[in-house]
Protein backbone atom coordinates (compact mmCIF):
# COMPACT_ATOMS: atom_id res chain seq x y z
CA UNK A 1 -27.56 38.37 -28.04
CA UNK A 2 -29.68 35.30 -29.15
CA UNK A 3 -26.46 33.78 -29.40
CA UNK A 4 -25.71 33.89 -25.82
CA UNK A 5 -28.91 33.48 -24.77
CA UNK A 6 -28.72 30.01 -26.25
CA UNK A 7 -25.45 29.51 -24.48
CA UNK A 8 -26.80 29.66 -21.50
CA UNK A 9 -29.88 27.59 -22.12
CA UNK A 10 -27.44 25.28 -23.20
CA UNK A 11 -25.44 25.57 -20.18
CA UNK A 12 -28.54 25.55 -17.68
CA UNK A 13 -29.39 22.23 -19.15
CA UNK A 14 -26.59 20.42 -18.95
CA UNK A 15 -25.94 21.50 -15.59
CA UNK A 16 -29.93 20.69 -14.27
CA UNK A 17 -28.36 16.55 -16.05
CA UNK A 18 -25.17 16.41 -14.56
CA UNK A 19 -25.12 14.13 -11.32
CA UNK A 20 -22.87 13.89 -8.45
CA UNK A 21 -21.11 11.13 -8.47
CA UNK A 22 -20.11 9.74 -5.11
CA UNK A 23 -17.07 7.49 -4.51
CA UNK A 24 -16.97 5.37 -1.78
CA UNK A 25 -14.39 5.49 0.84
CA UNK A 26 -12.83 2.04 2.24
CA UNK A 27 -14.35 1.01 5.74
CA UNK A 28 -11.41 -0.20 7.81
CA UNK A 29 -11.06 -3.07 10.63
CA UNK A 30 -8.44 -4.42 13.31
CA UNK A 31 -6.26 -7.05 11.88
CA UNK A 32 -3.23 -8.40 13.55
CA UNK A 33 -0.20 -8.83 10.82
CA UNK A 34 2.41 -11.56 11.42
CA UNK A 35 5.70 -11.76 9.60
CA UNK A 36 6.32 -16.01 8.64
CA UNK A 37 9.20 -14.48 6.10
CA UNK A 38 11.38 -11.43 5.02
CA UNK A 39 13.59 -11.48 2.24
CA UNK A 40 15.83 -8.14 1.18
CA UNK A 41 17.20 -8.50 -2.18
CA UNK A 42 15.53 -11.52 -3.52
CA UNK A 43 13.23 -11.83 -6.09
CA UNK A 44 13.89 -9.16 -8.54
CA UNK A 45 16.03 -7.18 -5.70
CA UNK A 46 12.59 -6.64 -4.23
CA UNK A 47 11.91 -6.11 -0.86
CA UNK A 48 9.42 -8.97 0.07
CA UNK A 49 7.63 -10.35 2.77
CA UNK A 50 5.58 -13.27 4.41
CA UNK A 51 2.60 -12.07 6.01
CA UNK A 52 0.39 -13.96 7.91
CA UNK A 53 -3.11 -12.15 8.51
CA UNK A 54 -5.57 -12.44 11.28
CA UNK A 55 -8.55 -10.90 11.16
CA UNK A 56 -9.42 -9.92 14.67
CA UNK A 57 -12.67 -8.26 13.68
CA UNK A 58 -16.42 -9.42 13.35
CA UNK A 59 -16.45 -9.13 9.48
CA UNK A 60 -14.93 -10.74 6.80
CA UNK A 61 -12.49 -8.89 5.32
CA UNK A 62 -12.33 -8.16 1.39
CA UNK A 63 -8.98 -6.79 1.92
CA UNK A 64 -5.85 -5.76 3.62
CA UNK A 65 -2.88 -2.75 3.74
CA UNK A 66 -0.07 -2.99 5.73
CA UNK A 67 1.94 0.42 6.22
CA UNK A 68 5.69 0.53 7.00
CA UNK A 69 8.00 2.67 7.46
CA UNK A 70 11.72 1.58 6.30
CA UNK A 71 14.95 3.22 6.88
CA UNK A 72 18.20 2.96 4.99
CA UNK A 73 21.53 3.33 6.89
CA UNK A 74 23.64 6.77 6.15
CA UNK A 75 26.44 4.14 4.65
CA UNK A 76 26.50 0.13 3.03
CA UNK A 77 28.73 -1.64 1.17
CA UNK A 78 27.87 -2.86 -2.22
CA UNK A 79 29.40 -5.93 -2.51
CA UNK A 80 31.68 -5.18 0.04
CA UNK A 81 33.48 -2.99 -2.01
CA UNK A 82 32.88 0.58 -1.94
CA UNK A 83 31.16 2.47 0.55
CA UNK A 84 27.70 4.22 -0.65
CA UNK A 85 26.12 6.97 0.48
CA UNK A 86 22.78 7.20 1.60
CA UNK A 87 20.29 8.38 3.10
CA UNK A 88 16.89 7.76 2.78
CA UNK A 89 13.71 6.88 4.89
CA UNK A 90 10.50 5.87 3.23
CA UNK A 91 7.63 6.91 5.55
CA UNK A 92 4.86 5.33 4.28
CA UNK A 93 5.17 1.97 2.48
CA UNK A 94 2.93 -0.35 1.70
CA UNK A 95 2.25 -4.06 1.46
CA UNK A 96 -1.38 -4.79 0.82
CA UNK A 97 -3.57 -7.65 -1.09
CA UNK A 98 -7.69 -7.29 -2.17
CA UNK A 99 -10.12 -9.62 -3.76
CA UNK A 100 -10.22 -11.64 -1.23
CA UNK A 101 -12.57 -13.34 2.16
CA UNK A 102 -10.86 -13.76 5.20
CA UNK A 103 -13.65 -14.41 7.71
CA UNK A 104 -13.61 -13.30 11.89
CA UNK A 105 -11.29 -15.28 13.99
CA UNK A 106 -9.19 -16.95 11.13
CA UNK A 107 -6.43 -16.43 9.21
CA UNK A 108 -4.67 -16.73 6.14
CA UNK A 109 -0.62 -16.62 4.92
CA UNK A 110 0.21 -14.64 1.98
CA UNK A 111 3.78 -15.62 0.64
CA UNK A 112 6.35 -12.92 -1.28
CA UNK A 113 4.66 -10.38 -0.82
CA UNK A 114 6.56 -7.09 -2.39
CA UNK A 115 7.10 -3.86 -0.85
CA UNK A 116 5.25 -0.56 -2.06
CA UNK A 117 6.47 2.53 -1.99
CA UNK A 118 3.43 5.37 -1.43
CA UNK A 119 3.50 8.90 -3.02
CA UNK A 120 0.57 11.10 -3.59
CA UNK A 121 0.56 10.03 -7.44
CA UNK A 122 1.44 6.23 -7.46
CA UNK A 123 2.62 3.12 -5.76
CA UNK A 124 5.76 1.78 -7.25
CA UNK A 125 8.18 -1.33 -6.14
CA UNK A 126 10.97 -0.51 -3.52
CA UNK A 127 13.95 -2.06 -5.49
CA UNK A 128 17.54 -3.30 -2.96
CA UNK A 129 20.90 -3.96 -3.04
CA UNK A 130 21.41 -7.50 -2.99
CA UNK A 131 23.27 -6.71 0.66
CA UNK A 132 22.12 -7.59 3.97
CA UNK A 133 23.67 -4.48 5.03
CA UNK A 134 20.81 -2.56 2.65
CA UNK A 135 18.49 -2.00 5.23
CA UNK A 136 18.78 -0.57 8.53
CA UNK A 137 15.25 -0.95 10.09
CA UNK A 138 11.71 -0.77 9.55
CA UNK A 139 8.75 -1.00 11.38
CA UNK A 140 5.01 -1.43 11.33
CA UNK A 141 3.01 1.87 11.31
CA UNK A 142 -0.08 0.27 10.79
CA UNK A 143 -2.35 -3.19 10.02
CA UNK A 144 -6.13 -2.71 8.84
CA UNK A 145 -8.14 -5.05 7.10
CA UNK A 146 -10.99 -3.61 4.70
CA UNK A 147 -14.41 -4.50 4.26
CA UNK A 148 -16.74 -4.77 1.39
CA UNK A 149 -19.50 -2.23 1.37
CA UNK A 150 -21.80 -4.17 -0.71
């Protein structure tokens, strides 16, 4: 009995010193996101990309994401030999840069930028075929440019 009894001293105090610790969420903003350069199969068979960013909004921005989506076609030719097989759609993919000041109405170019690929646990590097066949589409789901809460 005292032994428990002590347990849940124990317990009561270390609950009554525990804090809640609060993580901040990311304030987003409007930026605009221009492509200057897209290269499929380049650097390290990385998807990569020039972006020009504008920040359209009244603060300076800290940061940026960039989310794509990218679709393979059902069938490509690696090396133009034999047909492969695929296919695949990424739905969320990201390009995105922080640690950095981009102030209202200016911009900034960000060269090679490389392509993301999002899942709940990670980000890791979508990798290509050196083919220009590789990639069927992809499109911009969304531009947003983050500021610093501080």
């Amino acid at each position: 009995m005292f032994k428990k009894t002590i347990q849940l001293i124990t317990l009561g105090l270390f609950l009554v010193g525990c804090k809640t610790i609060e993580i901040e969420q990311p304030i987003f903003v409007d930026i605009n996101g221009i492509v200057r350069g897209h290269n499929i199969g380049g650097y390290d068979s990385l998807m990569t990309t020039d972006w020009e960013i504008v920040n359209i909004s009244e603060y300076t921005i800290t940061g940026w994401e960039i989310e794509v989506e990218v679709v393979f076609p059902d069938t490509f030719y690696v090396n133009g030999v034999e047909p492969v097989e695929i296919n695949d759609t990424i739905p969320s993919a990201l390009y995105f840069q922080h640690e950095i000041d981009i102030s209202p109405d200016s911009s900034r170019l960000f060269e090679n930028m490389i392509l993301f690929r999002q899942n709940a646990e990670t980000l890791f590097p979508v990798f290509l075929e050196t083919n220009a066949k590789t990639l069927r589409s992809w499109k911009i789901l969304e531009a947003r440019g983050i500021i610093d809460q501080n």
